[in-house]
C-alpha atoms as a PDB file:
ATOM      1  CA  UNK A   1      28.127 -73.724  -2.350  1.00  0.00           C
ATOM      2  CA  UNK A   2      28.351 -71.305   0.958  1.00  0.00           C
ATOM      3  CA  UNK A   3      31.066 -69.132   1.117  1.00  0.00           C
ATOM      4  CA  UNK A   4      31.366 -69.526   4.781  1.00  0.00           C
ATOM      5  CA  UNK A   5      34.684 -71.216   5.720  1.00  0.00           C
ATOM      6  CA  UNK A   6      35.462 -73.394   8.831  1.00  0.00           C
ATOM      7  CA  UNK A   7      38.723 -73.900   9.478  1.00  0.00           C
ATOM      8  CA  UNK A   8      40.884 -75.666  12.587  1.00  0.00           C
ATOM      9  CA  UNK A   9      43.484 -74.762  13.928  1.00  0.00           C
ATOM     10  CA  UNK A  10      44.984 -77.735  13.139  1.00  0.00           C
ATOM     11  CA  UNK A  11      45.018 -76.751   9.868  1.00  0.00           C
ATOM     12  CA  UNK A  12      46.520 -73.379   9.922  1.00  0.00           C
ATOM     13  CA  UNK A  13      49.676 -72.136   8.239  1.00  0.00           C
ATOM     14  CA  UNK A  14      52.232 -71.972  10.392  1.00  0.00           C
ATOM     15  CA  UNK A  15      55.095 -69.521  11.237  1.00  0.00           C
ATOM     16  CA  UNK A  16      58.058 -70.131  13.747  1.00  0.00           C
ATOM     17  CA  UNK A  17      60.877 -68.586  15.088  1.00  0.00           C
ATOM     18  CA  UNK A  18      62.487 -68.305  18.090  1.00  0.00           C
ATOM     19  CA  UNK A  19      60.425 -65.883  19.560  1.00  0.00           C
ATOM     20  CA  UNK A  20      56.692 -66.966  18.440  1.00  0.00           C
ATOM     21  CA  UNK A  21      54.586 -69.407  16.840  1.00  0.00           C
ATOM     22  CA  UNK A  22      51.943 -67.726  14.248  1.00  0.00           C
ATOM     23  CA  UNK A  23      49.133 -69.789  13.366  1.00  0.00           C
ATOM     24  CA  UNK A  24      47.142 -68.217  10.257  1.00  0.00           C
ATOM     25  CA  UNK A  25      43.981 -69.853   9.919  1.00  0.00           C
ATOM     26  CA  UNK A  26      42.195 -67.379   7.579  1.00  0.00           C
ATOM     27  CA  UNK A  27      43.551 -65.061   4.951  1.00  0.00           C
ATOM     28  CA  UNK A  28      42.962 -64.333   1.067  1.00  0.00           C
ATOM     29  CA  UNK A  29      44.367 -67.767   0.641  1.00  0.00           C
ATOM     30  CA  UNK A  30      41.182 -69.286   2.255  1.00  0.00           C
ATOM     31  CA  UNK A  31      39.223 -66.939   0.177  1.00  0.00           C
ATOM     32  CA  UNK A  32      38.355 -63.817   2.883  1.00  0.00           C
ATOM     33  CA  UNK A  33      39.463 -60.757   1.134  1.00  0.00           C
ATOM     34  CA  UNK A  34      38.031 -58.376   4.208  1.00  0.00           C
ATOM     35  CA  UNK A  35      40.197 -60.043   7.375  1.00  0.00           C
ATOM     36  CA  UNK A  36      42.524 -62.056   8.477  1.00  0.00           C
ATOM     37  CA  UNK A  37      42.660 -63.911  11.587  1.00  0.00           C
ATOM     38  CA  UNK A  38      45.737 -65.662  13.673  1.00  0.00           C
ATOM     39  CA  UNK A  39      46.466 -67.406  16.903  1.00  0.00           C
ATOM     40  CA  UNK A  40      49.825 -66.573  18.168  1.00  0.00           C
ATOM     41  CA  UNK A  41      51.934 -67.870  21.304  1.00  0.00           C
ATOM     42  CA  UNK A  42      54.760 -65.065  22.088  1.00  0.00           C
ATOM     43  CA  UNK A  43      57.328 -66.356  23.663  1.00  0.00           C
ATOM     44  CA  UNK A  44      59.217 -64.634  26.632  1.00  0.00           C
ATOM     45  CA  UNK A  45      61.580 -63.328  24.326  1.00  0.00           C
ATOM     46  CA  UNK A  46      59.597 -61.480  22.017  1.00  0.00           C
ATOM     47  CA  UNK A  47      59.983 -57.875  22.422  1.00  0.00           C
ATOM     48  CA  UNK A  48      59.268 -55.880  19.163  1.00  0.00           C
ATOM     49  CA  UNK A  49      59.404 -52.190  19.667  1.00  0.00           C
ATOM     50  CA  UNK A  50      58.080 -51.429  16.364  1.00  0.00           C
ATOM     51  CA  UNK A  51      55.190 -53.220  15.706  1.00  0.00           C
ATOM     52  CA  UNK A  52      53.919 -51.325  12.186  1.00  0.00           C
ATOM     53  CA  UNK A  53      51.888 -52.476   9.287  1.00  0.00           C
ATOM     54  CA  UNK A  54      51.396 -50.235   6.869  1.00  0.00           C
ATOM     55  CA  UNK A  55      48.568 -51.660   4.705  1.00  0.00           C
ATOM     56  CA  UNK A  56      46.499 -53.388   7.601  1.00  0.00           C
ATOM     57  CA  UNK A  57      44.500 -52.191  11.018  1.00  0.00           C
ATOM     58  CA  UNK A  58      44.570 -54.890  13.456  1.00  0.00           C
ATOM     59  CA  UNK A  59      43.422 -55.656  16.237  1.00  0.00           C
ATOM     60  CA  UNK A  60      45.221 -57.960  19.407  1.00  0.00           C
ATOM     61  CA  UNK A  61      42.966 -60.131  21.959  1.00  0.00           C
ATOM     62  CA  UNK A  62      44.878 -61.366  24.917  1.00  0.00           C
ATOM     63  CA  UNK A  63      44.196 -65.013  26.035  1.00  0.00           C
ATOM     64  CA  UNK A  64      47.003 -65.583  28.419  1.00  0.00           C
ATOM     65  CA  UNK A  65      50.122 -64.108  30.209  1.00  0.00           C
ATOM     66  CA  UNK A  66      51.243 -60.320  30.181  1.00  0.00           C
ATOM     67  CA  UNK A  67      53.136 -58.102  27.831  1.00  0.00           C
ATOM     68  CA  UNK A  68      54.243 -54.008  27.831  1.00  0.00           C
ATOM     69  CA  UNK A  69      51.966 -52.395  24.981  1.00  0.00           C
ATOM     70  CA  UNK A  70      54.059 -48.836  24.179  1.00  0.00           C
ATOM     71  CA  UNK A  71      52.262 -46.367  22.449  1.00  0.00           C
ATOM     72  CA  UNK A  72      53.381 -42.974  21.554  1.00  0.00           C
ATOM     73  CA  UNK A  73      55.852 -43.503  24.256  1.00  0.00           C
ATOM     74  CA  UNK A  74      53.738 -44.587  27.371  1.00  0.00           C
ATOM     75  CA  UNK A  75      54.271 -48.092  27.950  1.00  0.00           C
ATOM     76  CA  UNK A  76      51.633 -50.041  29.741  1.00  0.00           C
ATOM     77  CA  UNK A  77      50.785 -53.612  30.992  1.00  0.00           C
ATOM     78  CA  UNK A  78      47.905 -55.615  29.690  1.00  0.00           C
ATOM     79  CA  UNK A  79      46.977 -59.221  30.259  1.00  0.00           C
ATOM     80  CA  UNK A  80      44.609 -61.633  29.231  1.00  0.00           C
ATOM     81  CA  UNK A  81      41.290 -60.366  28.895  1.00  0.00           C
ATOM     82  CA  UNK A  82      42.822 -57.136  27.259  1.00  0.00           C
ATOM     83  CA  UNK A  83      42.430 -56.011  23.560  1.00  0.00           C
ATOM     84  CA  UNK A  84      43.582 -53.342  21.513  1.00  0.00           C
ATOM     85  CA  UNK A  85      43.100 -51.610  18.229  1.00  0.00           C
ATOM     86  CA  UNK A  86      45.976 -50.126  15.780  1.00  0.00           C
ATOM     87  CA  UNK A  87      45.295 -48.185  12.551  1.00  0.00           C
ATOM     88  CA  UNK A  88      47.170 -49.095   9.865  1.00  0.00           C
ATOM     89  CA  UNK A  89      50.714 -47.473   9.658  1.00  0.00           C
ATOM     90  CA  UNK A  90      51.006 -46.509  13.440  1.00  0.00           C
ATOM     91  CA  UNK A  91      53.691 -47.983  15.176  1.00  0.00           C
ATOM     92  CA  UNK A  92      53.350 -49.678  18.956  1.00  0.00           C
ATOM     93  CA  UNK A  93      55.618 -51.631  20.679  1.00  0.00           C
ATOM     94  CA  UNK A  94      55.171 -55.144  22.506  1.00  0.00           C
ATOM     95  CA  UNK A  95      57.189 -56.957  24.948  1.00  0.00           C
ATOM     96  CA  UNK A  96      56.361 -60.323  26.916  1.00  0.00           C
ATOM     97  CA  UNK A  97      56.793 -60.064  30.053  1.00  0.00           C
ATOM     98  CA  UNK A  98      54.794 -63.743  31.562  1.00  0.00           C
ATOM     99  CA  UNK A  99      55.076 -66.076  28.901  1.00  0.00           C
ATOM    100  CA  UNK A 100      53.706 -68.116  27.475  1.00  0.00           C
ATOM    101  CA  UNK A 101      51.213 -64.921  25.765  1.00  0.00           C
ATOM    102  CA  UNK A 102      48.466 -66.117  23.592  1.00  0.00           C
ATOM    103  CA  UNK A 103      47.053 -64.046  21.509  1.00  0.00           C
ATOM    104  CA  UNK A 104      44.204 -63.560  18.551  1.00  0.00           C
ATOM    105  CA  UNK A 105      45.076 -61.335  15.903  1.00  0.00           C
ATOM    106  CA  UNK A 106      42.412 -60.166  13.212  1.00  0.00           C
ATOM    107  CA  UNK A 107      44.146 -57.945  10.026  1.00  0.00           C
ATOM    108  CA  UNK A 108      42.041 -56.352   8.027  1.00  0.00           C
ATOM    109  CA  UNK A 109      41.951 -56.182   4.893  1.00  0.00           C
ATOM    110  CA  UNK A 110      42.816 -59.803   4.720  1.00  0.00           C
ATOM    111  CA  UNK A 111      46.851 -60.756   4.638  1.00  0.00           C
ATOM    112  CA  UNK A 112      47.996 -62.580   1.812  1.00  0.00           C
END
């Protein structure tokens, strides 16, 4: 059998709080051990100023609305269209600022 996977989104796992809705639709669970991959909607009251994870690079993909991206202190404004790369263990901070903010996150190595 292939090892390829195809997944909807439908079918993801899904975490909620206040501030976003995290849609995982492929992590070790589904059998990738390289990367993970998520669809998020950030709400406009998610503002995390320290954004860090230790084990994982990522890397964000803007589909909609606008947030402030702070790195090493410089804060600027990205939108959709944008994306960005973070090596694992440096710390950036995010704020929405047009709602609602879609956006694709790949981990790698793959989240549990």
């Amino acid at each position: 059998m292939s090892d390829i996977k195809v997944e909807h989104v439908s079918a993801a796992q899904v975490f909620e709080d206040d501030t976003f809705i995290s849609r995982r639709l492929i992590r070790r669970d589904h059998g990738s051990e390289e990367m993970s991959f998520n669809v998020a909607t950030l709400h406009e009251n998610y503002n995390d100023q320290n954004c860090v994870y230790p084990e994982y690079d990522e890397i964000v993909y803007v589909l909609t609305g606008k947030a402030e991206l702070t790195i090493d202190g410089e804060t600027q404004t990205i939108s959709e269209g944008t994306a960005f790369y973070v090596p694992r263990g440096i710390p950036y901070g995010y704020k929405v600022v047009e709602a609602p903010n879609n956006v694709v996150a790949v981990f790698t190595p793959a989240k549990k």
